[in-house]
Protein backbone atom coordinates (compact mmCIF):
# COMPACT_ATOMS: atom_id res chain seq x y z
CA UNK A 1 26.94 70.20 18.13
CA UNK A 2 25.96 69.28 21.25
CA UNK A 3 22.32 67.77 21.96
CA UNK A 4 22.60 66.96 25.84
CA UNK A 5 24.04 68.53 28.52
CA UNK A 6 24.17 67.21 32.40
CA UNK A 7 24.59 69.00 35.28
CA UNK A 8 24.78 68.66 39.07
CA UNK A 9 27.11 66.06 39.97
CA UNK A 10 29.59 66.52 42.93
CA UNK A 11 30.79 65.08 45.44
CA UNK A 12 28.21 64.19 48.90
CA UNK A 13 28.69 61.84 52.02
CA UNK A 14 26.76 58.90 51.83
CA UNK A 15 22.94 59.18 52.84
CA UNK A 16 23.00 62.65 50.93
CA UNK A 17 21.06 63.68 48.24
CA UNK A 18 21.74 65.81 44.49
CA UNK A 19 20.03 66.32 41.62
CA UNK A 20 20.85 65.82 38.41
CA UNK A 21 19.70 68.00 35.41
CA UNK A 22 19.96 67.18 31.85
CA UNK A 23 19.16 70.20 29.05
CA UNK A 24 18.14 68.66 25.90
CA UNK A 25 17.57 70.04 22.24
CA UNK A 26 14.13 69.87 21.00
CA UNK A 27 14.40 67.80 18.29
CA UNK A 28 15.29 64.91 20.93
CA UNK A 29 13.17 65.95 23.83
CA UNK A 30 10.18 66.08 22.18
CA UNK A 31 7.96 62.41 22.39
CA UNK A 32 10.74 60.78 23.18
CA UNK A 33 12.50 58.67 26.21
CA UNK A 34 14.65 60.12 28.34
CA UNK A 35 17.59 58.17 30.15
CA UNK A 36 19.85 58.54 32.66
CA UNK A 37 22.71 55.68 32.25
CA UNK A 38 26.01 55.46 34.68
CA UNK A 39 29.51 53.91 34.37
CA UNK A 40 31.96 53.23 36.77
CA UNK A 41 35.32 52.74 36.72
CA UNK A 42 36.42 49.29 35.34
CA UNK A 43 32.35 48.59 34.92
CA UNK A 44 29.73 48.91 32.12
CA UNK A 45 27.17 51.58 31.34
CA UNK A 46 24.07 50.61 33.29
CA UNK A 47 21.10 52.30 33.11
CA UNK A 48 19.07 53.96 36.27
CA UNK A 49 16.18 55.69 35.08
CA UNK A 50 14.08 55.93 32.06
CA UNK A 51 10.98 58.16 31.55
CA UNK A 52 9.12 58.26 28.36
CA UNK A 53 7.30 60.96 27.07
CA UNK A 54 3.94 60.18 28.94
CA UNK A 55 5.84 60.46 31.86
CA UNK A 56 5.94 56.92 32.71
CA UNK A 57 8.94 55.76 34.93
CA UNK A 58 11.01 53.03 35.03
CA UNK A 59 13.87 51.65 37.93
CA UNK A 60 15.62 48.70 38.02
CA UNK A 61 16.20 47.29 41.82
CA UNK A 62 19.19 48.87 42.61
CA UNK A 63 17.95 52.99 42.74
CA UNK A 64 13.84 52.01 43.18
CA UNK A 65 13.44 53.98 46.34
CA UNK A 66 15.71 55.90 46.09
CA UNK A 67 16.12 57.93 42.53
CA UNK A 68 13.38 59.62 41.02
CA UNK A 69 13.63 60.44 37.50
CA UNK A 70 10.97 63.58 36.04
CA UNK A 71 11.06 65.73 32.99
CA UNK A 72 9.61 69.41 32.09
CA UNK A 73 8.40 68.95 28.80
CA UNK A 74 8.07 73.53 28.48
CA UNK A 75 11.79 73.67 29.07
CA UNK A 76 13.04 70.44 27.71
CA UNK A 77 14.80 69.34 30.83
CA UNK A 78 14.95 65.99 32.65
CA UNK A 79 16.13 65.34 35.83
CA UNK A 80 17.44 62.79 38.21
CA UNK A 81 16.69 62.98 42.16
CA UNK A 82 18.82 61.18 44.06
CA UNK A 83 18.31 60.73 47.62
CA UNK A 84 20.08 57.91 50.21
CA UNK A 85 22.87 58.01 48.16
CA UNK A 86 25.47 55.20 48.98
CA UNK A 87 29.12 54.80 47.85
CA UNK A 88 28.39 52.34 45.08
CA UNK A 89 26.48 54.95 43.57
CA UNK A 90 29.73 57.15 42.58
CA UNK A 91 30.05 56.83 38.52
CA UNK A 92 29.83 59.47 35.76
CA UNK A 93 26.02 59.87 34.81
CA UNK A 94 25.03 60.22 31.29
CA UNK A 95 21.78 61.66 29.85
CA UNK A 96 20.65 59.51 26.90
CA UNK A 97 18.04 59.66 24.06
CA UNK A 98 17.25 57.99 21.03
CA UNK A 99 15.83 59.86 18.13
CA UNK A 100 17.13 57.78 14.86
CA UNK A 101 20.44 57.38 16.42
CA UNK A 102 21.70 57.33 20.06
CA UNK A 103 22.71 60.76 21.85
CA UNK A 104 24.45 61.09 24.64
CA UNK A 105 25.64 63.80 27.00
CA UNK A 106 29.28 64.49 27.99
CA UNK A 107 28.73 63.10 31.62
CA UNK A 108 29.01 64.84 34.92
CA UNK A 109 30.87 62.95 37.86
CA UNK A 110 29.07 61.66 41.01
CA UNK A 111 30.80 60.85 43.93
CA UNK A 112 30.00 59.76 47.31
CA UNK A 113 32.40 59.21 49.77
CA UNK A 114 32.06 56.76 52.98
């Protein structure tokens, strides 16, 4: 059964922008964290974004500025803004939660090309 789904990957030219959108079952939505994570080939999962259920965000150094992570608590969807995108951003993007055990979604693809 699946718990997370991601959306909105593609492919864009560097400086471009997409948005991510991750549809999440209740039971993990609700007062919970909300992650976006990425891996790239031949590299480990990193995370990008985390927003907790107050709505407070967190970046490390290398999207601050640039991704913004939000959530809508009424439709149980979180989402990841990407602007200024750059080629080292290009990875498969994962929607993550933790709710007694880790979930994960299947991954959508982001590429951006020089």
């Amino acid at each position: 059964q699946v718990q997370l789904v991601e959306s909105g990957g593609g492919l864009v030219q560097a400086g471009g922008s997409l948005r991510l959108s991750c549809a999440a079952a209740s039971f993990i939505f609700n007062y919970n964290a909300i992650d976006w994570y990425r891996q790239a080939p031949g590299k480990q999962r990193e995370l990008v974004a985390t927003i907790t259920d107050r709505g407070n965000t967190y970046y490390p150094d290398s999207v601050k500025g640039r991704f913004t992570i939000s959530r809508d608590d009424a439709k149980k969807m979180a989402y990841l803004q990407m602007n200024s995108l750059k080629p080292e951003d290009t990875a498969v993007y994962y929607c993550h939660a933790f709710w007694n055990a880790d979930y994960w979604g299947q991954g959508t693809q982001v590429t951006v090309s020089f």
